[in-house]
Protein backbone atom coordinates (compact mmCIF):
# COMPACT_ATOMS: atom_id res chain seq x y z
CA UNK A 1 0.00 0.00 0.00
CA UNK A 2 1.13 3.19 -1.05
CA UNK A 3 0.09 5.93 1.54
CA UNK A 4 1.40 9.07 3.37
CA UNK A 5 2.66 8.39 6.90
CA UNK A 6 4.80 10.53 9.10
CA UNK A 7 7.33 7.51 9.30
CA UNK A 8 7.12 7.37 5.54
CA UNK A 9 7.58 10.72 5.32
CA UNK A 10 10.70 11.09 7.80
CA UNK A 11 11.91 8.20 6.35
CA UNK A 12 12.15 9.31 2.95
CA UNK A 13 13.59 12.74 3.69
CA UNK A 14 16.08 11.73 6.12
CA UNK A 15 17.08 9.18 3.39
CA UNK A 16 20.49 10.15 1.73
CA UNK A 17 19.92 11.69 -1.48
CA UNK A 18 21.00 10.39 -4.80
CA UNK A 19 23.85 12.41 -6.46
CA UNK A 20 23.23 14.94 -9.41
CA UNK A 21 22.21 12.99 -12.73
CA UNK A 22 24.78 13.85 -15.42
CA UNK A 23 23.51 14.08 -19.25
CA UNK A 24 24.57 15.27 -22.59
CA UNK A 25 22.19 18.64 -23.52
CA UNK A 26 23.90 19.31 -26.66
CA UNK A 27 21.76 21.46 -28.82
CA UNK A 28 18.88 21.20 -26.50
CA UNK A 29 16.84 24.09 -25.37
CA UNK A 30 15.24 24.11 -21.84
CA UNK A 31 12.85 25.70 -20.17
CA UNK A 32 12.00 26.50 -16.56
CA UNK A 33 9.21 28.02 -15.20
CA UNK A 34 10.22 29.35 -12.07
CA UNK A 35 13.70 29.43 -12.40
CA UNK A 36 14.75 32.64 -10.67
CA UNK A 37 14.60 30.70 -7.06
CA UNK A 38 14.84 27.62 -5.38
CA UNK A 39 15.01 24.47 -6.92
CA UNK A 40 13.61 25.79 -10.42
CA UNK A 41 16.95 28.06 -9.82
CA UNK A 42 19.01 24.73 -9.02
CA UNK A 43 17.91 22.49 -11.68
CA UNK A 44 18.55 25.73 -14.12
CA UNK A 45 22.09 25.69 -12.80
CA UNK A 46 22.66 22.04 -13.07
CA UNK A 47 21.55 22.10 -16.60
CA UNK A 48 23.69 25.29 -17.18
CA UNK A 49 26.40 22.88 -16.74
CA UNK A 50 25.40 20.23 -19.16
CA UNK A 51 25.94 22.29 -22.18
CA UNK A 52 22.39 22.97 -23.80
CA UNK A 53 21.84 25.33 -26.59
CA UNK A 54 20.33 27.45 -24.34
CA UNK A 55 18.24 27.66 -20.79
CA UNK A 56 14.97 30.03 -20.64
CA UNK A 57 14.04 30.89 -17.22
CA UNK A 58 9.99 32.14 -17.48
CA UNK A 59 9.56 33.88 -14.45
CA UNK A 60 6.81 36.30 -13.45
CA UNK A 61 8.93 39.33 -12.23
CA UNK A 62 11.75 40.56 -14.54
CA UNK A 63 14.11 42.11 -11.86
CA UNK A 64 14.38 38.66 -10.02
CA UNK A 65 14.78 36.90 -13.11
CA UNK A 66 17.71 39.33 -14.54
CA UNK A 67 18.97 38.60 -10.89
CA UNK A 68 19.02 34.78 -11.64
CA UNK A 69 20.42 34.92 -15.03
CA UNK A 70 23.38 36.80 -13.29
CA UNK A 71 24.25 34.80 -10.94
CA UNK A 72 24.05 31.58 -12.99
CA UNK A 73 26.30 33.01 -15.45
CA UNK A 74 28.89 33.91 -12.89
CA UNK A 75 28.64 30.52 -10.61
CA UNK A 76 28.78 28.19 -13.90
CA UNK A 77 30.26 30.41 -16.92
CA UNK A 78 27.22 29.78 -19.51
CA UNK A 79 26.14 32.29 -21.32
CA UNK A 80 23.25 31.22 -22.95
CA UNK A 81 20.65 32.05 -20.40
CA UNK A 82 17.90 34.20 -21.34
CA UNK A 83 14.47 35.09 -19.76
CA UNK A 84 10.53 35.20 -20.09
CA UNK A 85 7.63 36.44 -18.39
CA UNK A 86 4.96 35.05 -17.72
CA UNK A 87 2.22 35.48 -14.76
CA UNK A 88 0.42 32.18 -14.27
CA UNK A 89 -2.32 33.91 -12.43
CA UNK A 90 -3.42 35.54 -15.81
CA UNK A 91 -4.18 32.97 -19.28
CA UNK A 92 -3.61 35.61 -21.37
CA UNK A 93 0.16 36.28 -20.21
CA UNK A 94 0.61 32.18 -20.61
CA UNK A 95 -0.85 32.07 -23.75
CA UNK A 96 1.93 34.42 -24.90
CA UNK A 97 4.46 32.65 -23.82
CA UNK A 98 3.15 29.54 -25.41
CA UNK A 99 3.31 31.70 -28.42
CA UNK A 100 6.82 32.80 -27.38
CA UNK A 101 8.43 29.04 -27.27
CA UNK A 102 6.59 27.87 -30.20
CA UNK A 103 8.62 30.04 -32.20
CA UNK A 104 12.00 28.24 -30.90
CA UNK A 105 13.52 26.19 -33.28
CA UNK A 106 13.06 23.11 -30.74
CA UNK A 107 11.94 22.64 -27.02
CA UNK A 108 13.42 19.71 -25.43
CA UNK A 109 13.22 20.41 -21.80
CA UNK A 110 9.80 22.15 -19.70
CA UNK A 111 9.96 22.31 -16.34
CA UNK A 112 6.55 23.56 -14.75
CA UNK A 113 7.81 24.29 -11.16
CA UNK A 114 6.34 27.46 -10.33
CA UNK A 115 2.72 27.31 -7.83
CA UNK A 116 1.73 29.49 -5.06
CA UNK A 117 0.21 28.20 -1.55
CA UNK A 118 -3.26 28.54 -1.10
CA UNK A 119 -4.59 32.18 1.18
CA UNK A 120 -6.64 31.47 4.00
CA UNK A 121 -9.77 32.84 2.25
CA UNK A 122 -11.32 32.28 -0.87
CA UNK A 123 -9.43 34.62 -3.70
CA UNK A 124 -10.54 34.31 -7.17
CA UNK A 125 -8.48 35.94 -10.21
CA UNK A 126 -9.19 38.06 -12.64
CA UNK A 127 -9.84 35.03 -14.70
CA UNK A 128 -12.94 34.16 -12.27
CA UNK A 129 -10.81 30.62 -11.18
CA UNK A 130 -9.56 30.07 -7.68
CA UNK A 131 -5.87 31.25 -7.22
CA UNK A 132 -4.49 28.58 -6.22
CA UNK A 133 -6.77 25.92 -8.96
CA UNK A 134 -5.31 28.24 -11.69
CA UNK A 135 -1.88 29.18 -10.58
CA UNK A 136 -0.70 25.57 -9.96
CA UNK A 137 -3.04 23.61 -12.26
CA UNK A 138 -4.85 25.18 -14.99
CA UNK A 139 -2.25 27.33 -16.67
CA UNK A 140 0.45 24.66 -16.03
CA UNK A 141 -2.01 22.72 -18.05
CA UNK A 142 -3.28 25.08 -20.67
CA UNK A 143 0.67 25.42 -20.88
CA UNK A 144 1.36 21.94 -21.17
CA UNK A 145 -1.13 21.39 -24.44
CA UNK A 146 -0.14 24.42 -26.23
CA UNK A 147 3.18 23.70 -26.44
CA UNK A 148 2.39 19.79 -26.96
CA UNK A 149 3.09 19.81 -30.95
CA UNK A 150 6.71 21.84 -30.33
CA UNK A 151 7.84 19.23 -28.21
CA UNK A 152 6.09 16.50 -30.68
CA UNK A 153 7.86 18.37 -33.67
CA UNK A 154 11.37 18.07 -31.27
CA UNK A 155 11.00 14.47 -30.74
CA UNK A 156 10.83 13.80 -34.22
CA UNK A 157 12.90 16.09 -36.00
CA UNK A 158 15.81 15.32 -33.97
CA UNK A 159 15.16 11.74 -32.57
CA UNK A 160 14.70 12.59 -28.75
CA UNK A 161 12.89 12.32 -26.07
CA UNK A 162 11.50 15.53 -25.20
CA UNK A 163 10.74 15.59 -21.32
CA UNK A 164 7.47 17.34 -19.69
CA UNK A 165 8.01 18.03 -16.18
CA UNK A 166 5.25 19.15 -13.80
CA UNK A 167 6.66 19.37 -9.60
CA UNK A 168 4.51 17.53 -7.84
CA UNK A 169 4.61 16.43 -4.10
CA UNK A 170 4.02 13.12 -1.87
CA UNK A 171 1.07 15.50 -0.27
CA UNK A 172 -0.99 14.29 -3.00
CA UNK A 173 -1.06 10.87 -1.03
CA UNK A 174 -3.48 12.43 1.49
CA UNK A 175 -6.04 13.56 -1.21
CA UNK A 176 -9.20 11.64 -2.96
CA UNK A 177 -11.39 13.56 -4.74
CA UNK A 178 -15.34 13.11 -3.83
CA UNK A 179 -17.34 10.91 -6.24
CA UNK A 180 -20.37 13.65 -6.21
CA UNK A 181 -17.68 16.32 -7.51
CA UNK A 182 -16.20 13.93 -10.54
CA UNK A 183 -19.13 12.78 -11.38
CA UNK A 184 -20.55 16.14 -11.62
CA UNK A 185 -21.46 18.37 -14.59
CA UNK A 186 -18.13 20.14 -13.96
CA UNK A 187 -15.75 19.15 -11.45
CA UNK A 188 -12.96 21.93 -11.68
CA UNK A 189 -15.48 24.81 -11.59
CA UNK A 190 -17.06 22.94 -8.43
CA UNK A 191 -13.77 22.75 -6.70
CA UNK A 192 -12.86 26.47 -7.74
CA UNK A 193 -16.55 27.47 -6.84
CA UNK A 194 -16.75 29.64 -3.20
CA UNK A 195 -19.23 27.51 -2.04
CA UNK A 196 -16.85 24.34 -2.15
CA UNK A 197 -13.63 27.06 -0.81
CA UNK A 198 -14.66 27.34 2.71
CA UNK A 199 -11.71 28.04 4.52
CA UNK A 200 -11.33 24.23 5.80
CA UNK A 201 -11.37 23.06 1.97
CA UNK A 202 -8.48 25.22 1.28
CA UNK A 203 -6.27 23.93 4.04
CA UNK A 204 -6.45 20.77 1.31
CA UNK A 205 -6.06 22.61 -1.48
CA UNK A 206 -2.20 22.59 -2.32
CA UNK A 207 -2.67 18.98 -1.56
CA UNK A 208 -5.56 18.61 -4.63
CA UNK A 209 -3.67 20.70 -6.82
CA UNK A 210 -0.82 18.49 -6.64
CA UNK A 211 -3.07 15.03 -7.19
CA UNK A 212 -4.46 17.22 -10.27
CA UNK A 213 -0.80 17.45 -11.68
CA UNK A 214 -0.44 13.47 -11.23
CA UNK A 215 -3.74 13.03 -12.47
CA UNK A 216 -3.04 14.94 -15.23
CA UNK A 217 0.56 13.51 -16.39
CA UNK A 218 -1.12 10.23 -16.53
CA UNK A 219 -3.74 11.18 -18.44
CA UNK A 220 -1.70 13.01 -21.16
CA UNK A 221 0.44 9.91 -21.32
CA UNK A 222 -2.14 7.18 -21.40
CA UNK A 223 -3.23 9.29 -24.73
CA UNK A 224 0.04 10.07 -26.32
CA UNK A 225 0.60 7.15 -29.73
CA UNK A 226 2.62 4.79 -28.87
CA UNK A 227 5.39 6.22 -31.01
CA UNK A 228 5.59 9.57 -29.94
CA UNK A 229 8.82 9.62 -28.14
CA UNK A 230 7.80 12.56 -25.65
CA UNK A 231 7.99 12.07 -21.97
CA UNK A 232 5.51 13.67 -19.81
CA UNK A 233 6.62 12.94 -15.93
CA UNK A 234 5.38 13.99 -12.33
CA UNK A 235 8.54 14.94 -10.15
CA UNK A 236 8.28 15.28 -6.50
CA UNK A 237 11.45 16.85 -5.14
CA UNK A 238 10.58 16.17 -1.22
CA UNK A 239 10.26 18.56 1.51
CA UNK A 240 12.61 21.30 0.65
CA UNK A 241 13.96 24.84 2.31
CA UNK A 242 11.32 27.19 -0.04
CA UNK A 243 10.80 30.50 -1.12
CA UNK A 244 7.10 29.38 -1.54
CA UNK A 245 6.36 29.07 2.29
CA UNK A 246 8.72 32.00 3.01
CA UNK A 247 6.19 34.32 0.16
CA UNK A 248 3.16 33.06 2.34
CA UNK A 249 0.99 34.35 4.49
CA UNK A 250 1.96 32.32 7.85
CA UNK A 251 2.25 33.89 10.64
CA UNK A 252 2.95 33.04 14.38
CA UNK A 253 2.19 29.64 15.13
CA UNK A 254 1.91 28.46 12.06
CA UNK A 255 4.99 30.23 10.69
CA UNK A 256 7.48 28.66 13.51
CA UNK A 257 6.22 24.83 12.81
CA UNK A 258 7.23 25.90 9.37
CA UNK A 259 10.58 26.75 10.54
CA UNK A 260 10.67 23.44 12.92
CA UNK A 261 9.91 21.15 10.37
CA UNK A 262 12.43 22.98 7.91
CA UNK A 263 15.24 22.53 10.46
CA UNK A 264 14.65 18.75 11.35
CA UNK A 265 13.35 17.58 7.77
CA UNK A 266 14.12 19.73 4.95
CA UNK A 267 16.51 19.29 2.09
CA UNK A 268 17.87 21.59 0.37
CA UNK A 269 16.75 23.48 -2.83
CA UNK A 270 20.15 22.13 -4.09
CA UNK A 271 19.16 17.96 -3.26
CA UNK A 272 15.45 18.74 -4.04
CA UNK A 273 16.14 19.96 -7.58
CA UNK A 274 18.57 16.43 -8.30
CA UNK A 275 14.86 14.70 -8.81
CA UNK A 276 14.06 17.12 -11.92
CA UNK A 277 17.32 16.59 -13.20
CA UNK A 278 16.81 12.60 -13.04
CA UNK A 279 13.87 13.07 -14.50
CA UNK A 280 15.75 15.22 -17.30
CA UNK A 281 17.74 12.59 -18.64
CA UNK A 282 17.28 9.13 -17.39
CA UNK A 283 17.11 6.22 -19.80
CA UNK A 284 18.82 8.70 -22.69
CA UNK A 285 22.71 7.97 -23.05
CA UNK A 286 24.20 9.61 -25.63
CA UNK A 287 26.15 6.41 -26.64
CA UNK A 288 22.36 4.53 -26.40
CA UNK A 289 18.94 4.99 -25.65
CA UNK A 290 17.43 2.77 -22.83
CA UNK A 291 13.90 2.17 -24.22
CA UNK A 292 12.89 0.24 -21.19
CA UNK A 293 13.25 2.79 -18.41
CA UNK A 294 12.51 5.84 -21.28
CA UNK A 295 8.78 3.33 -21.08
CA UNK A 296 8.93 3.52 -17.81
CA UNK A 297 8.88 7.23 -17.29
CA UNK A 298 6.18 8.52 -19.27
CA UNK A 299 3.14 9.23 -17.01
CA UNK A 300 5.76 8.04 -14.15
CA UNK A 301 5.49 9.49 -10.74
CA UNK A 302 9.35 10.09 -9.96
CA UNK A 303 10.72 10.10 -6.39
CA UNK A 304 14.42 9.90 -5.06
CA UNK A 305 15.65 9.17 -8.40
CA UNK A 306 13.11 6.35 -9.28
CA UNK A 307 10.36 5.65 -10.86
CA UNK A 308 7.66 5.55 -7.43
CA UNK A 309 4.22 4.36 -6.85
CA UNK A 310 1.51 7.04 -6.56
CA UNK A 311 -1.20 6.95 -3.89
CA UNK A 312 -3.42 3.83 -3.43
CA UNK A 313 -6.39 6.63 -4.69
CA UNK A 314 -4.26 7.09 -8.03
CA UNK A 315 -4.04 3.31 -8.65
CA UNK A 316 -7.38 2.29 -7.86
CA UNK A 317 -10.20 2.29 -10.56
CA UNK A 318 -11.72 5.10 -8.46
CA UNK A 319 -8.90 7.50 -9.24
CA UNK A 320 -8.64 6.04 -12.89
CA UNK A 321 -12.11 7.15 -12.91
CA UNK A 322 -11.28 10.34 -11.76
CA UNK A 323 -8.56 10.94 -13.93
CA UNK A 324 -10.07 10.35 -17.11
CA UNK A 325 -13.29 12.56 -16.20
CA UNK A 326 -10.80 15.47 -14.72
CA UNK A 327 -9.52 15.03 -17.94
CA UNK A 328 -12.39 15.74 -19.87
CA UNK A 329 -13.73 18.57 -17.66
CA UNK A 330 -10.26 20.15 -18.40
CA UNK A 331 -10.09 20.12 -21.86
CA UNK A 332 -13.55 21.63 -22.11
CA UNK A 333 -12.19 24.10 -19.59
CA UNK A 334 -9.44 24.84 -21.73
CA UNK A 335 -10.86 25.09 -24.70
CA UNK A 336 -12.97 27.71 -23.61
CA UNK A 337 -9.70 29.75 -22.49
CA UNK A 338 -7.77 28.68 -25.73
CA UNK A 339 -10.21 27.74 -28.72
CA UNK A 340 -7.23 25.70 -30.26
CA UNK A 341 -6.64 23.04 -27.43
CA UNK A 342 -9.40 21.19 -29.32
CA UNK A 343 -7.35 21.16 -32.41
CA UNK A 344 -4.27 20.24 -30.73
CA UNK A 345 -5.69 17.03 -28.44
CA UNK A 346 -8.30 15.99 -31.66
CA UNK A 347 -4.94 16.02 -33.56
CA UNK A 348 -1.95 14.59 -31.02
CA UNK A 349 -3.78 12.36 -28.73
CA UNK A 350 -6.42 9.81 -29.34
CA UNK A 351 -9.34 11.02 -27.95
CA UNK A 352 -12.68 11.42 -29.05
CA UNK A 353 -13.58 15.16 -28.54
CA UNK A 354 -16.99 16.63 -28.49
CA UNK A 355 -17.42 20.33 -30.05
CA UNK A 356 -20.06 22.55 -30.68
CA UNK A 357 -20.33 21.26 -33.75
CA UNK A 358 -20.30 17.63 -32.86
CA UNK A 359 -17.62 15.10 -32.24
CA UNK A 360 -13.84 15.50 -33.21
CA UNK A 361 -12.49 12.61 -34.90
CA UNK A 362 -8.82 11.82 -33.70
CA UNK A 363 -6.31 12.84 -35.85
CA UNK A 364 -2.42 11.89 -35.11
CA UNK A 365 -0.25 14.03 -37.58
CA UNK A 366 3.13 12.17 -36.67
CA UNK A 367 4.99 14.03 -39.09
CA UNK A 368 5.43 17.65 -40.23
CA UNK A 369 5.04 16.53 -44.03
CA UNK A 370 1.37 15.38 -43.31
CA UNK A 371 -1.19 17.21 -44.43
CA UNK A 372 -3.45 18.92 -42.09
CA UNK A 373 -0.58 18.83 -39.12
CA UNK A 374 -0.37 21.55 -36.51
CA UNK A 375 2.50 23.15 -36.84
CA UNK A 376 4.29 24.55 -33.89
């Protein structure tokens, strides 16, 4: 069984942590989202050192971000850093960065790190979501599909294995979803609604928006063709010392069990961003590619350098349930933020769709030369 205990929990971070992955990123271009700070700021310096074509930190604020690029060029001598802004809290500022990195020549490398922790009242945005619901799971995922035929494209045009990284969490373990809310009319507008965010709910929200991440990862996977080479993974770096509990709103009690649990269980940003790294290059040596563990790691759940079970909830036809109706409700949520998502999942991934004009057949343009593709 597969569940979240404090002993598991101690156990696992007290654990000695794997050394630093190495890999050759010749050529490759990576992004971050998040980079300017802890691990998102780690993993940007590890692959500074690897030798991409070049490493994109998309970060909301500029100054911090010019800060970061600094500093990594000084601590590892690589040039090739450059920045983007986006603000996750807003789909039209994702949207153009999506627009952004589809004009890249190639995208080998997205890291979706960047989420916020959820207020102590209900906040919506501008966008009329839940701050928290959209920060950390909606635009990760709007993200995630519009940049879906780049990364296809990459795969293909230069024989890799394009990796898709969403940060997850082993706090996902003590979420389950409630069957009246999938089985809804529309799940993620339920769980976003102010009814549902009483201030108890959203003690459990970070928690649901990291199962939505898993749940998600899996679901993109279990639709990808079998021959598309891209490799869409859930990392969870641990328990690390944060900026994102640092930029919260905790105060007095709360705040010093935060610092308690930091001093007796945390790793560092440093250990915590070796997992995204793994998860980077694993199973691709430049001499030869290991197809088993690259099979291995799509839709894998990734966790002190290994390929880890997911919750009991995840595994059970419950949460496969729950997956593949999230799934729906999202793209129909998306679609209405992004008209083209439909286009892009009726083409890449073997679903049927259902428009306003009736159902999308499934399309799977494999190639660039095929008519009708959607061309990054």
């Amino acid at each position: 069984m597969t569940q979240w205990t404090f002993s598991r929990f101690a156990s696992s971070q007290w654990a000695a942590v794997p050394p630093v992955a190495s890999g050759d990123l010749n050529g490759k271009t990576i992004v971050v989202i998040g980079g300017n700070a802890g691990i998102g700021f780690e993993a940007a310096k590890h692959y500074c050192q690897m030798n991409p074509d070049k490493v994109i930190l998309a970060c909301r604020s500029e100054e911090r971000a010019e800060a970061a690029v600094k500093s990594l060029r000084e601590e590892t001598n690589f040039e090739r850093v450059e920045v983007s802004i986006v603000d996750l809290s807003n789909f039209n500022s994702v949207k153009a960065l999506a627009k952004q990195l589809n004009e890249e020549d190639r995208l080998d490398i997205l890291v979706e790190n960047a989420g916020i922790l959820p207020p102590s009242e209900y906040t919506p945005m501008e966008d009329s979501w839940e701050s928290t619901l959209q920060v950390n799971h909606i635009s990760l995922s709007l993200l995630s599909i519009l940049l879906l035929p780049k990364m296809i494209s990459t795969a293909e045009r230069f024989n890799t294995h394009p990796r898709l990284l969403l940060v997850g969490s082993d706090v996902h373990m003590l979420i389950k979803f409630d069957k009246d809310i999938v089985d809804g009319e529309s799940p993620l507008k339920k769980l976003s609604s102010i009814e549902y965010c009483t201030p108890e709910s959203l003690q459990k929200r970070y928690g649901e928006t990291k199962l939505l991440n898993l749940l998600f990862v899996r679901a993109l996977s279990d639709r990808l063709p079998t021959l598309t080479t891209l490799i869409p993974s859930c990392v969870n770096p641990g328990f690390c010392c944060s900026s994102l509990r640092k930029s919260s709103t905790m105060t007095g009690l709360d705040s010093f069990k935060n610092w308690a649990r930091e001093k007796v269980f945390a790793r560092t940003a440093e250990e915590g961003s070796r997992q995204i790294i793994f998860a980077s290059v694993a199973g691709e040596d430049p001499a030869s590619a290991d197809e088993e563990q690259l099979a291995k790691l799509k839709g894998a759940y990734i966790s002190n350098s290994e390929v880890a079970e997911p919750s009991d909830y995840v595994l059970s036809e419950e949460g496969k349930e729950a997956q593949d109706k999230l799934w729906t409700d999202l793209i129909k949520e998306l679609a209405v933020i992004e008209p083209k998502v439909l286009d892009i999942v009726a083409r890449y991934l073997p679903d049927l769709l259902i428009s306003s004009e009736g159902p999308l057949p499934p399309i799977y343009p494999l190639s660039l030369d095929r008519p009708g593709s959607v061309h990054p």
